[in-house]
C-alpha atoms as a PDB file:
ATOM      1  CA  UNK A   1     103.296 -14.094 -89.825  1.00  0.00           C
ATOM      2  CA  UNK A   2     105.392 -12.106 -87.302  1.00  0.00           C
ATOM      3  CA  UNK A   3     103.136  -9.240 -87.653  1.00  0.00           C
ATOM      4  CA  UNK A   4     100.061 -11.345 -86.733  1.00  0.00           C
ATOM      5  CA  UNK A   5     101.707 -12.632 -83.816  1.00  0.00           C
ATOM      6  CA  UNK A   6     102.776  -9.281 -82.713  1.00  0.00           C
ATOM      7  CA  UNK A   7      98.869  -8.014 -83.449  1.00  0.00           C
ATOM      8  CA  UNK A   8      97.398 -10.787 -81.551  1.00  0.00           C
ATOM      9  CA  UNK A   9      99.616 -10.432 -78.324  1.00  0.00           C
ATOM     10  CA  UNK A  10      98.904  -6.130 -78.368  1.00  0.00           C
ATOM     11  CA  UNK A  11      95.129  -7.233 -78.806  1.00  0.00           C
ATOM     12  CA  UNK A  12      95.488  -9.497 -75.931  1.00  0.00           C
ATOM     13  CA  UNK A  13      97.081  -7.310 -73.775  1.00  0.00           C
ATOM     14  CA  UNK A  14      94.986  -4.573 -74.481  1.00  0.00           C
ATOM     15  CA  UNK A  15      92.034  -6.622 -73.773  1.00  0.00           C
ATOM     16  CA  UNK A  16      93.725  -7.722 -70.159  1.00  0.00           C
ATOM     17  CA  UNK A  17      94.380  -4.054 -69.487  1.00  0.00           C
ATOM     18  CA  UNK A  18      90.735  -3.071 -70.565  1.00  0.00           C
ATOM     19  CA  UNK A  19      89.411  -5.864 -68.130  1.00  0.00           C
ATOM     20  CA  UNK A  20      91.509  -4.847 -65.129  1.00  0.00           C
ATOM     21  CA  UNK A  21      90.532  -1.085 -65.996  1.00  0.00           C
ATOM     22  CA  UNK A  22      86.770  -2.604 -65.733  1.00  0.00           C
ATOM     23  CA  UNK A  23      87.449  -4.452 -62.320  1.00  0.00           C
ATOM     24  CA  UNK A  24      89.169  -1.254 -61.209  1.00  0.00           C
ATOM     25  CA  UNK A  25      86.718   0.867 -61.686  1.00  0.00           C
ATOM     26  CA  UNK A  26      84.014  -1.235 -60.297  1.00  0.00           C
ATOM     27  CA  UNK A  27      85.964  -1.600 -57.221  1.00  0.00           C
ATOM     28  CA  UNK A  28      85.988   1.905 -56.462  1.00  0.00           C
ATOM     29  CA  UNK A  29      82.636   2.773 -57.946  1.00  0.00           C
ATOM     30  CA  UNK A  30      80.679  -0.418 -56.211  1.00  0.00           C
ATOM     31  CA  UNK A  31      82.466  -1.858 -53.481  1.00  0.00           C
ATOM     32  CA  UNK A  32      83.298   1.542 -51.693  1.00  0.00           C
ATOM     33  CA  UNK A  33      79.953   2.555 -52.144  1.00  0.00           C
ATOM     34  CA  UNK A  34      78.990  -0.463 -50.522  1.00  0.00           C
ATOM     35  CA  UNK A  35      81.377  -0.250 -47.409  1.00  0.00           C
ATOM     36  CA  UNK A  36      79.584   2.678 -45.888  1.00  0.00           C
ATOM     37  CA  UNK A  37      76.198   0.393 -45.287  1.00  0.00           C
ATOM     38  CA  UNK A  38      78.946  -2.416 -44.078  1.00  0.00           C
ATOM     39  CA  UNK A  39      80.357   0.208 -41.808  1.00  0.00           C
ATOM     40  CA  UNK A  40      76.722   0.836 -40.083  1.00  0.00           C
ATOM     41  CA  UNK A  41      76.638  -3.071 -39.429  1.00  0.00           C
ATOM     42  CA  UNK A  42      79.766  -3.537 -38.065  1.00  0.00           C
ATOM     43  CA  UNK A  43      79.072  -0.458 -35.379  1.00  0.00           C
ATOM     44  CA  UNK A  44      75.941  -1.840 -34.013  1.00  0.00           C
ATOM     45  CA  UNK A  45      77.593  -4.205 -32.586  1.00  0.00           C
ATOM     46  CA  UNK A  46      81.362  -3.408 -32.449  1.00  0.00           C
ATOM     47  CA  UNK A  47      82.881  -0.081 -30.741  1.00  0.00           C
ATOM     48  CA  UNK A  48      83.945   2.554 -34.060  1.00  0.00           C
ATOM     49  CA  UNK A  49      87.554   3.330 -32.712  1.00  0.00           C
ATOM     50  CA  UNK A  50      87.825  -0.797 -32.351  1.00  0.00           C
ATOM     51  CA  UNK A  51      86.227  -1.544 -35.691  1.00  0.00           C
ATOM     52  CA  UNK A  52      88.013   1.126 -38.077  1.00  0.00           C
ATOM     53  CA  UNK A  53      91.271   0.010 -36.119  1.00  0.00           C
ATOM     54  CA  UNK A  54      91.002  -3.458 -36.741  1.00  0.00           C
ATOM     55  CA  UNK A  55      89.925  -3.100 -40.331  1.00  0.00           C
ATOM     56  CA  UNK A  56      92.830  -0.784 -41.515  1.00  0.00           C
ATOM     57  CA  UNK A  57      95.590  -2.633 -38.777  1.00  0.00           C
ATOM     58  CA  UNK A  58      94.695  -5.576 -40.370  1.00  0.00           C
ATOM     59  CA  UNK A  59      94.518  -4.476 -43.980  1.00  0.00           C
ATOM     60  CA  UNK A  60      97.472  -2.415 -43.716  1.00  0.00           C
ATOM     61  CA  UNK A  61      99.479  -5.077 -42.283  1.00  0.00           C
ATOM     62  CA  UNK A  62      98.220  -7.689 -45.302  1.00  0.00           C
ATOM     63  CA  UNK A  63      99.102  -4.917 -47.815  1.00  0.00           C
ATOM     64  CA  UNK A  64     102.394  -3.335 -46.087  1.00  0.00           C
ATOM     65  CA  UNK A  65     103.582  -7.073 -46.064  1.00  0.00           C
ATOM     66  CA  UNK A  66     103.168  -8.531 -49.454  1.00  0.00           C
ATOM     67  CA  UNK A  67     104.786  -5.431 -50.818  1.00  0.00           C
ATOM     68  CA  UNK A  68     107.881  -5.991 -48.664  1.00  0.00           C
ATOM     69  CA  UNK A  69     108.038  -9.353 -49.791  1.00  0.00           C
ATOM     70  CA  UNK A  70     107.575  -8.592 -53.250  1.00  0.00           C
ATOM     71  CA  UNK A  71     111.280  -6.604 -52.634  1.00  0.00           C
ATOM     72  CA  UNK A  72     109.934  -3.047 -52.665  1.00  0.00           C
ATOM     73  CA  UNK A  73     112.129  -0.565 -51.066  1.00  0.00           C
ATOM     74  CA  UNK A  74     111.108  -0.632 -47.173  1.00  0.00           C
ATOM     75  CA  UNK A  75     110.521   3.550 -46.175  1.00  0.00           C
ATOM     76  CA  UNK A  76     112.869   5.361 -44.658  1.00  0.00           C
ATOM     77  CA  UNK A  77     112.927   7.261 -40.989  1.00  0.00           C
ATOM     78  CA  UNK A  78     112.090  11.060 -42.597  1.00  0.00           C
ATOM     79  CA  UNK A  79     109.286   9.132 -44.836  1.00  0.00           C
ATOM     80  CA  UNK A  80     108.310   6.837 -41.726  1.00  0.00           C
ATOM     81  CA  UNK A  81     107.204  10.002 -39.942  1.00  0.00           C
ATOM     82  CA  UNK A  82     105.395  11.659 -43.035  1.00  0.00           C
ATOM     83  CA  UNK A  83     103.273   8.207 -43.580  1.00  0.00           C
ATOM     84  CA  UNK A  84     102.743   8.781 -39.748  1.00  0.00           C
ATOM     85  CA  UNK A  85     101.564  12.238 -40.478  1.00  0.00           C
ATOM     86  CA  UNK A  86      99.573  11.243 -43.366  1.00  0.00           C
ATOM     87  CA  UNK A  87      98.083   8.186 -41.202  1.00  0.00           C
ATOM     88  CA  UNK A  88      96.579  10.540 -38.439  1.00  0.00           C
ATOM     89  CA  UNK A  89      95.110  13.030 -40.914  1.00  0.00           C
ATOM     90  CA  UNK A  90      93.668  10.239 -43.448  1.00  0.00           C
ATOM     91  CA  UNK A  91      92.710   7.256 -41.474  1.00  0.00           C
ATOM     92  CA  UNK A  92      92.857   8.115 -37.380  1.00  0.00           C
ATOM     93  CA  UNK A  93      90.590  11.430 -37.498  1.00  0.00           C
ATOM     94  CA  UNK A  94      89.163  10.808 -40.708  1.00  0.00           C
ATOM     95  CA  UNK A  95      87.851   7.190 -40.008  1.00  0.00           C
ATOM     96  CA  UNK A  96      87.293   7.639 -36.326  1.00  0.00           C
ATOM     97  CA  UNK A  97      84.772   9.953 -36.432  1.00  0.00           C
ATOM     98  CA  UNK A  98      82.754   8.148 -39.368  1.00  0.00           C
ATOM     99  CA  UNK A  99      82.603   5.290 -37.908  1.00  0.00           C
ATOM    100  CA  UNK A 100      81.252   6.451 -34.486  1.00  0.00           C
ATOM    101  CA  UNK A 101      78.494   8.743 -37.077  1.00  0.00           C
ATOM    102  CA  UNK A 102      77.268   5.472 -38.461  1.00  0.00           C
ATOM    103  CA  UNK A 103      75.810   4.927 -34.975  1.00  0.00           C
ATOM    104  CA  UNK A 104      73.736   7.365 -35.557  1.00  0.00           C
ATOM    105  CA  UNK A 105      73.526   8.488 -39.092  1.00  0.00           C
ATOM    106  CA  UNK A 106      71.905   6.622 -41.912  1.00  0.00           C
ATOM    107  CA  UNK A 107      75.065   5.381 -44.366  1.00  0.00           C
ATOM    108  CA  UNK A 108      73.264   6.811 -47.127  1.00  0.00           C
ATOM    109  CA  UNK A 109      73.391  10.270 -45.507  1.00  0.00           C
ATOM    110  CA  UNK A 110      77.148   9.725 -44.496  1.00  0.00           C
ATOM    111  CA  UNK A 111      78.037   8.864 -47.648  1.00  0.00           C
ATOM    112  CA  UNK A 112      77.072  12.177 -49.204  1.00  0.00           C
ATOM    113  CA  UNK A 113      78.574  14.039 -46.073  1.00  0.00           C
ATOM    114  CA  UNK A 114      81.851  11.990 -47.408  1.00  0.00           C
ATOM    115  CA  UNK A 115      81.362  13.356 -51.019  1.00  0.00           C
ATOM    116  CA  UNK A 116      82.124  16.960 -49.303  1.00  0.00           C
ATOM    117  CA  UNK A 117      85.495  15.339 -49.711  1.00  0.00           C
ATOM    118  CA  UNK A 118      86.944  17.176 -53.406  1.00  0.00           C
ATOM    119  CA  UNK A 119      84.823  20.256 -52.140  1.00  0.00           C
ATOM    120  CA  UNK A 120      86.256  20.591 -49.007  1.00  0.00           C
ATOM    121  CA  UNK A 121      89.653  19.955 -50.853  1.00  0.00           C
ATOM    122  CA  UNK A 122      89.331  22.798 -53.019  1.00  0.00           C
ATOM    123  CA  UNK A 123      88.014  25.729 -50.025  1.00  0.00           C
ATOM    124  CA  UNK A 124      91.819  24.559 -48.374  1.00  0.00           C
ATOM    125  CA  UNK A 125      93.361  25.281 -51.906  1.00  0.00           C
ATOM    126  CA  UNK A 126      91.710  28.330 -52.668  1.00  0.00           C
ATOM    127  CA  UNK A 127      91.872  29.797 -49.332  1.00  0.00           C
ATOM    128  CA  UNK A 128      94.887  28.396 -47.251  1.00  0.00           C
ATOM    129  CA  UNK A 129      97.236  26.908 -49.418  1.00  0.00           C
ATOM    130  CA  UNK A 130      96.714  29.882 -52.173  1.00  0.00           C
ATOM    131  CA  UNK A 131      97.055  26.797 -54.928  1.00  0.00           C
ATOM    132  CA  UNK A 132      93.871  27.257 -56.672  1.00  0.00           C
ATOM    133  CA  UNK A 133      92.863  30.907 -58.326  1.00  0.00           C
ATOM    134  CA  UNK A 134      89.579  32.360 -57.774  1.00  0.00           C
ATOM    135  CA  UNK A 135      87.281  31.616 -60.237  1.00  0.00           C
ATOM    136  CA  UNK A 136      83.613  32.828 -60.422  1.00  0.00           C
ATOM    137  CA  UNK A 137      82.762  29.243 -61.635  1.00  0.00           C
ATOM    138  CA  UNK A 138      84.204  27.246 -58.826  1.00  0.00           C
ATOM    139  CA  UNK A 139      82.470  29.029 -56.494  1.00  0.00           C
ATOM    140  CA  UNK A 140      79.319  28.529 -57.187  1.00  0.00           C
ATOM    141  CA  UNK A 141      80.089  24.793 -57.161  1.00  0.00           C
ATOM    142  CA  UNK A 142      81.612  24.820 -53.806  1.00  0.00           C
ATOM    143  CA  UNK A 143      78.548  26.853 -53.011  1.00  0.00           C
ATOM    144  CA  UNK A 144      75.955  24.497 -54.299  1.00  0.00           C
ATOM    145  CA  UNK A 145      77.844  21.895 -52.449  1.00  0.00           C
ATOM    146  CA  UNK A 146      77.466  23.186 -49.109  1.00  0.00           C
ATOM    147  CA  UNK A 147      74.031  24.601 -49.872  1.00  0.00           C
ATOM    148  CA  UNK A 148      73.188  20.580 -50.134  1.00  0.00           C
ATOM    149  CA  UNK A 149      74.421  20.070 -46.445  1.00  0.00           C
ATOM    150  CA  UNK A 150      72.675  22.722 -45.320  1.00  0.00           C
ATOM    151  CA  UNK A 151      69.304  21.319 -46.778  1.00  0.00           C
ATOM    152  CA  UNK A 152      69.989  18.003 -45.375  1.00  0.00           C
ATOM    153  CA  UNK A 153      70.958  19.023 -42.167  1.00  0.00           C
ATOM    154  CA  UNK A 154      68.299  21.749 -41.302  1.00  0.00           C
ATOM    155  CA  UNK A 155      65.786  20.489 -39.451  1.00  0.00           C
ATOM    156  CA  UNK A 156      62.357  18.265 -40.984  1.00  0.00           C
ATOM    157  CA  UNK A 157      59.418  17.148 -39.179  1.00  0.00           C
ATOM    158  CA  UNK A 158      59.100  13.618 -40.877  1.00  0.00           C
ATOM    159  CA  UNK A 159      63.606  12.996 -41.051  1.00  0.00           C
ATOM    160  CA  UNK A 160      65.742  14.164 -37.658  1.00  0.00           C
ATOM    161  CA  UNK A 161      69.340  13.532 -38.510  1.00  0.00           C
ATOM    162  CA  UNK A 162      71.912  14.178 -35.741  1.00  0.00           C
ATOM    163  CA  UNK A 163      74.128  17.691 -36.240  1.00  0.00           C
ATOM    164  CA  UNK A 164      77.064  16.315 -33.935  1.00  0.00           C
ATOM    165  CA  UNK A 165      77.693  13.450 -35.645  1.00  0.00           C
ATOM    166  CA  UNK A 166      77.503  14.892 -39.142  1.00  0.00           C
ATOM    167  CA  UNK A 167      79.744  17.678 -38.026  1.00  0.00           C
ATOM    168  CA  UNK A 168      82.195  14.761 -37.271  1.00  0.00           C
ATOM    169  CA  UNK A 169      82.195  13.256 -40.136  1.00  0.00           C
ATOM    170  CA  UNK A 170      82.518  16.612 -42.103  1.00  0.00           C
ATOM    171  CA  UNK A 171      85.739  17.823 -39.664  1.00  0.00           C
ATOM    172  CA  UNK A 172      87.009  14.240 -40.595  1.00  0.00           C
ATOM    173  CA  UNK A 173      86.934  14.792 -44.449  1.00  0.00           C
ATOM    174  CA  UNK A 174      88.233  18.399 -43.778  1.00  0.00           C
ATOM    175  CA  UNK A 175      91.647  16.168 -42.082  1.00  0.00           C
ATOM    176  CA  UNK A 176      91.053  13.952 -45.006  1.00  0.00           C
ATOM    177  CA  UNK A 177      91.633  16.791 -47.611  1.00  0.00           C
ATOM    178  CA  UNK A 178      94.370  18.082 -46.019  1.00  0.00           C
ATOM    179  CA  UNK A 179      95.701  15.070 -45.724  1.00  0.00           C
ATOM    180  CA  UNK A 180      95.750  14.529 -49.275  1.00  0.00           C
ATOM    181  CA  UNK A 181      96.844  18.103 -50.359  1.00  0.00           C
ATOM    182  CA  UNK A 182     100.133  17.559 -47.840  1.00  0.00           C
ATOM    183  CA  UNK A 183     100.876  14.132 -49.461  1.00  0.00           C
ATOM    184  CA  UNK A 184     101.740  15.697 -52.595  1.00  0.00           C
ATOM    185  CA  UNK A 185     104.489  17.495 -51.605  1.00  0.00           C
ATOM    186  CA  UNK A 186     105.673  15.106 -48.750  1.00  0.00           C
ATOM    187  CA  UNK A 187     108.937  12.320 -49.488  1.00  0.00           C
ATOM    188  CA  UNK A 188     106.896   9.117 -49.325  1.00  0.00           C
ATOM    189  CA  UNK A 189     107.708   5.722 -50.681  1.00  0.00           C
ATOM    190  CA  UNK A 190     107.500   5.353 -54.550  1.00  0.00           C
ATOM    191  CA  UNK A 191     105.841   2.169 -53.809  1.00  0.00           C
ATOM    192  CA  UNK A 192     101.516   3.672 -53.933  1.00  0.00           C
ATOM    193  CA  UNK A 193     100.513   0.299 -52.576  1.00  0.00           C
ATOM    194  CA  UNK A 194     103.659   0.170 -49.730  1.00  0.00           C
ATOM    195  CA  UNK A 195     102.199   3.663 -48.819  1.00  0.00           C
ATOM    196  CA  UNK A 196      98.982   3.028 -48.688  1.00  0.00           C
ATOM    197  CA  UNK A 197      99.920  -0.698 -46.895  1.00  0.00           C
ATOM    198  CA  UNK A 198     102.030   1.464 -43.918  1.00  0.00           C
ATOM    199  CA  UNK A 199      99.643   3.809 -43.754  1.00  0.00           C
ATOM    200  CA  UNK A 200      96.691   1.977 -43.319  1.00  0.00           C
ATOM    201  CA  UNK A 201      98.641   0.023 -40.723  1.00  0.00           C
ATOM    202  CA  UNK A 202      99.730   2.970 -38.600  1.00  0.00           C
ATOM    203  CA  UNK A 203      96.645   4.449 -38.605  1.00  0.00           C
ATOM    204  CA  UNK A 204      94.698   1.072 -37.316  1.00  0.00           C
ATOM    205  CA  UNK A 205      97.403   0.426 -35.059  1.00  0.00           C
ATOM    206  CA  UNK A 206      96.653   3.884 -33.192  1.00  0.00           C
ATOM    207  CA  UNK A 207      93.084   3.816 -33.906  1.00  0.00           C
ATOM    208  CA  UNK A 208      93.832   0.598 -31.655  1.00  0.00           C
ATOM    209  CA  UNK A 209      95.325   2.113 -29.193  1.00  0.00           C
ATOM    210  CA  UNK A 210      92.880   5.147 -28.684  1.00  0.00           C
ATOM    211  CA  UNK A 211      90.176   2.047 -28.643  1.00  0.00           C
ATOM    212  CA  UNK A 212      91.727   0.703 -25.828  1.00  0.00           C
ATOM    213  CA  UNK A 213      92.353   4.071 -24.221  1.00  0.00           C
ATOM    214  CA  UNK A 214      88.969   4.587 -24.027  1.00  0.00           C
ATOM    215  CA  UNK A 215      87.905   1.351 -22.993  1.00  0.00           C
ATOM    216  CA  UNK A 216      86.560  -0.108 -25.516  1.00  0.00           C
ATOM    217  CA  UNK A 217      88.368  -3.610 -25.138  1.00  0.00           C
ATOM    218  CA  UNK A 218      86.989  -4.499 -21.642  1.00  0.00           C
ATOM    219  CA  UNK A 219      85.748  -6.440 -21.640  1.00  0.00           C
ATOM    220  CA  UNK A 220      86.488  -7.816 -25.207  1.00  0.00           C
ATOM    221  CA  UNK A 221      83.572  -6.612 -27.718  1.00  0.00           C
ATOM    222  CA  UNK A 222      81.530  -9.841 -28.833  1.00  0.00           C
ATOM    223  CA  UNK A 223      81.385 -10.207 -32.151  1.00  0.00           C
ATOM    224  CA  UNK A 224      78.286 -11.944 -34.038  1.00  0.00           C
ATOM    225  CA  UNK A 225      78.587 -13.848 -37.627  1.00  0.00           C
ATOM    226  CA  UNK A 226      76.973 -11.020 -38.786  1.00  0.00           C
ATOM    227  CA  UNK A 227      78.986  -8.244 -37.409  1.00  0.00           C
ATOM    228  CA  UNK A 228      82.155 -10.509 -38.451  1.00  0.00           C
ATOM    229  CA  UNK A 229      81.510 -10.678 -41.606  1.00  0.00           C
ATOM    230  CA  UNK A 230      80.909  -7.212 -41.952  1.00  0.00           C
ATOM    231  CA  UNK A 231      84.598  -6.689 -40.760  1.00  0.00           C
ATOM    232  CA  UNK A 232      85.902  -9.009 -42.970  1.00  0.00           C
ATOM    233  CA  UNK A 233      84.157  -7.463 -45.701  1.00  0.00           C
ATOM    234  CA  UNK A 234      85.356  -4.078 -45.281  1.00  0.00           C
ATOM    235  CA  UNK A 235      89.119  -5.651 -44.791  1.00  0.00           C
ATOM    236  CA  UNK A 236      89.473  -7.385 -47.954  1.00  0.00           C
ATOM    237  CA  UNK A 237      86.553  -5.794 -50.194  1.00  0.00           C
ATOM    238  CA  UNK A 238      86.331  -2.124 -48.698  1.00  0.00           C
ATOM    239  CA  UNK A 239      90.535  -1.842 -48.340  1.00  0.00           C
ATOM    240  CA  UNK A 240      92.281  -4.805 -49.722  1.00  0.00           C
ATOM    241  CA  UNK A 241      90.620  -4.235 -53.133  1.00  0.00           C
ATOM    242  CA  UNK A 242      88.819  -0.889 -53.277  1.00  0.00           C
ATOM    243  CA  UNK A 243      91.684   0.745 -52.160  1.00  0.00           C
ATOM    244  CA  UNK A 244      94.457  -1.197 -53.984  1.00  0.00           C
ATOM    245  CA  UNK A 245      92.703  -0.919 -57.203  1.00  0.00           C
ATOM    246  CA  UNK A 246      92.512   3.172 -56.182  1.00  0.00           C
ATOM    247  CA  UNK A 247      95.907   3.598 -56.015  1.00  0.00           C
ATOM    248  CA  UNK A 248      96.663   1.476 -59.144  1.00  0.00           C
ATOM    249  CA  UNK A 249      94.041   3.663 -61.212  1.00  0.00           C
ATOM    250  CA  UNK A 250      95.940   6.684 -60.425  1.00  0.00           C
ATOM    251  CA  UNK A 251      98.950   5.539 -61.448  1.00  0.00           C
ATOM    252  CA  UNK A 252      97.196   4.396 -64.905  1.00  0.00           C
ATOM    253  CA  UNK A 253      94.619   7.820 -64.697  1.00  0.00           C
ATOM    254  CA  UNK A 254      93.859  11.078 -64.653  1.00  0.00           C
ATOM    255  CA  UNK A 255      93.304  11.802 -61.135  1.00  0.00           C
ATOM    256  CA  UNK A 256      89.532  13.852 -61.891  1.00  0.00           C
ATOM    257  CA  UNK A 257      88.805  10.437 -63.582  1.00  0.00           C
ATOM    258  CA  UNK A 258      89.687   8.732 -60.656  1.00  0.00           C
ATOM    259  CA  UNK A 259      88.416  11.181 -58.493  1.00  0.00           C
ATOM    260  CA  UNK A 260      85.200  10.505 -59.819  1.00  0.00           C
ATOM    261  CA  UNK A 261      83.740   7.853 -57.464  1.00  0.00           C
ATOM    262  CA  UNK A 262      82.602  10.298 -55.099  1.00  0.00           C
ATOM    263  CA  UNK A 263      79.872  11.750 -57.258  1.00  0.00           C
ATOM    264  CA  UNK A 264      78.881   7.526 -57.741  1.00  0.00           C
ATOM    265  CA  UNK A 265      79.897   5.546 -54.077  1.00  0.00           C
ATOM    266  CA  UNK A 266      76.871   8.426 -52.776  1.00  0.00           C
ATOM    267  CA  UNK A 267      74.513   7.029 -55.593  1.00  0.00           C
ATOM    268  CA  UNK A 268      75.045   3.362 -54.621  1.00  0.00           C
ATOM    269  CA  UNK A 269      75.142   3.773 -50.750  1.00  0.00           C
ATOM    270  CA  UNK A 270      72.008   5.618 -50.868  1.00  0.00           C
ATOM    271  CA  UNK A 271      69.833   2.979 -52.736  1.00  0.00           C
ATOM    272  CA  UNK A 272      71.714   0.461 -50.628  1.00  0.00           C
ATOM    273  CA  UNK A 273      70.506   1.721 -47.709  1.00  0.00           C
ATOM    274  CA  UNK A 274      66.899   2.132 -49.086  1.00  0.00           C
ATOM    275  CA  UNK A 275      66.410  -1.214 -50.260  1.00  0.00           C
ATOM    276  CA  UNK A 276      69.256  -3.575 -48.233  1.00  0.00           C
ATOM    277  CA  UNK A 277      68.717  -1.759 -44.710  1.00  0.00           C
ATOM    278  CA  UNK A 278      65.038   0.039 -44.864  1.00  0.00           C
ATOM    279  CA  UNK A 279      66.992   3.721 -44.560  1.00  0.00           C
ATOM    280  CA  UNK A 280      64.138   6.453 -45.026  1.00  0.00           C
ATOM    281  CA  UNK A 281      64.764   8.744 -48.578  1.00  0.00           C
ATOM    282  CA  UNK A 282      63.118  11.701 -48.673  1.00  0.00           C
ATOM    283  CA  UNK A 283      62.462  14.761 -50.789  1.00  0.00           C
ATOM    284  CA  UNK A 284      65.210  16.691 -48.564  1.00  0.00           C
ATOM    285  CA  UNK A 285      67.486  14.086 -48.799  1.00  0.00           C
ATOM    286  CA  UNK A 286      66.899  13.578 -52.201  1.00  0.00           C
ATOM    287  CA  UNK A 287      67.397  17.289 -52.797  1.00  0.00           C
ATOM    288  CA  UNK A 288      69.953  18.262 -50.972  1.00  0.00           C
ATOM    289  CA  UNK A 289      72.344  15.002 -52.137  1.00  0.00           C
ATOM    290  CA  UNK A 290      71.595  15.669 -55.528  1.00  0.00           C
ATOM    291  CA  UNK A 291      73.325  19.559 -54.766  1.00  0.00           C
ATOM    292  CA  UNK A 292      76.422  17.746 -53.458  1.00  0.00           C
ATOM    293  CA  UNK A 293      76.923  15.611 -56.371  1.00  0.00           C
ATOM    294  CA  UNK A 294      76.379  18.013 -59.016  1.00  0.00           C
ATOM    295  CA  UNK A 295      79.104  20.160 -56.976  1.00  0.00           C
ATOM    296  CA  UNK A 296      81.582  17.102 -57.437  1.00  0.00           C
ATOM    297  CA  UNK A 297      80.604  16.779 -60.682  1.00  0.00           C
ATOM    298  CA  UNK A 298      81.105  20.747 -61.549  1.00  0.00           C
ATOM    299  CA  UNK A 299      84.279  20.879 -59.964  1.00  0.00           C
ATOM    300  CA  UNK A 300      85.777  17.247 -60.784  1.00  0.00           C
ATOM    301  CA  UNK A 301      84.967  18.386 -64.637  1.00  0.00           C
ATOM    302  CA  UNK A 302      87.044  22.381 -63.901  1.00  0.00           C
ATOM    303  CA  UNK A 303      89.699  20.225 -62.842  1.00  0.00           C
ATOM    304  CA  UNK A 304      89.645  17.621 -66.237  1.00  0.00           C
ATOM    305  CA  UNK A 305      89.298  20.856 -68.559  1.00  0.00           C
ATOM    306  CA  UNK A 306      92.199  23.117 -66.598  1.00  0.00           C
ATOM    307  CA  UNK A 307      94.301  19.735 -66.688  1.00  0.00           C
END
């Protein structure tokens, strides 16, 4: 009888685990790959710097909070200046320059520009930080990535996409990368979600502040129902959730497993755009994303099998 019991509770709690494994993984797979359409909403009518700051100040702030409340250890000054560190790098000139892109870039398009992301992370490895050894195998993937910029990028008589703005958004995943390569080695609080929380709130607060630097608060931005609840879905769905449920997986993951949604938020922000917001697809595009994610996929796999 005691065994039973003991059988049924391990086959419950298994089956909670499996469930918020599901709900994990959907977050990050789904409702990431949704934000970057959201994103292109909430820019028509909002200023970027004013948008991405108010979505991460806010989220941070939610996040940062309930943490400290829940009696995690509150960082201290040498970690309060590494999350600052890791804030500009990761959210201030990663975010920044995305969301001022989505003005002008289709969020299908800047959502494969983002997948450059593990690529881009593995170029610093190889050739600044000396952490990753040459091998003939990676570079070809790291080739075929960029080679599936290049054909989006180049110019097509039926498709003009912007080279400023995609530049942007690639020098903001290049921060982004070395953002997270730095982390690892950095003293940060062992809290992931109070580091993400005070992160995400540093970086929105200053994201704030360059907003208003630039004048984007006068007069006040108007806001329509629309644009609103484009905010409010990239605050609780895009960072409350997506990004809580990121840093939970890799605590319960294998990082490449994890790492994984970039080769899957491109696949749902492209047909997103397509068939939510009328973005043109076409044989370019087509081709040159489908380059990028098999690079992910090449390189994400290395990593799994060198593991």
């Amino acid at each position: 009888m005691i065994d039973l019991t003991v059988t049924k509770q391990f086959e419950t709690t298994l089956q909670a685990y499996k469930i918020k494994l599901f709900l994990a993984f959907f977050a990050i797979y789904i409702l990431w790959g949704t934000t970057f359409l959201a994103i292109r909403i909430a820019v028509a009518e909002l200023p970027p710097l004013f948008a991405a700051g108010t979505r991460f100040f806010i989220a941070g702030t939610l996040l940062f909070g309930f943490m400290c409340i829940k009696g995690e250890t509150r960082p201290s000054a040498v970690q309060w200046r590494n999350l600052l560190v890791m804030s500009l790098l990761m959210f201030v000139a990663e975010y920044g320059p995305l969301f001022w892109a989505e003005k002008y870039v289709p969020s299908g398009i800047v959502s494969v520009l983002a997948a450059m992301i593990p690529i881009l992370t593995l170029v610093l490895e190889m050739l600044v930080l000396r952490q990753q050894h040459w091998r003939m195998s990676l570079v070809i993937a790291t080739l075929l990535g960029f080679a599936g910029v290049g054909i989006i990028l180049i110019p097509g008589t039926s498709e003009h996409i912007p080279l400023v703005p995609c530049l942007a958004i690639l020098a903001g995943c290049i921060t982004w990368s070395l953002g997270s390569v730095l982390t690892r080695s950095m003293n940060l609080p062992k809290s992931r979600p109070l580091t993400a929380g005070a992160a995400m709130m540093l970086g929105g607060g200053i994201l704030l502040a360059l907003s208003a630097s630039f004048g984007e608060m006068h007069p006040l931005p108007h806001v329509s129902l629309r644009g609103a609840l484009a905010l409010l879905y990239l605050i609780v769905f895009g960072s409350l959730l997506a990004f809580t449920a990121f840093v939970w997986l890799l605590a319960h993951m294998p990082a490449t497993r994890v790492a994984s949604h970039a080769y899957i938020n491109p696949i749902v922000a492209v047909a997103l755009g397509y068939f939510a917001a009328g973005e043109t697809i076409t044989m370019r595009t087509l081709s040159g994303t489908a380059l990028v994610l098999l690079s992910v996929f090449l390189i994400l796999r290395k990593d799994k099998s060198s593991a």
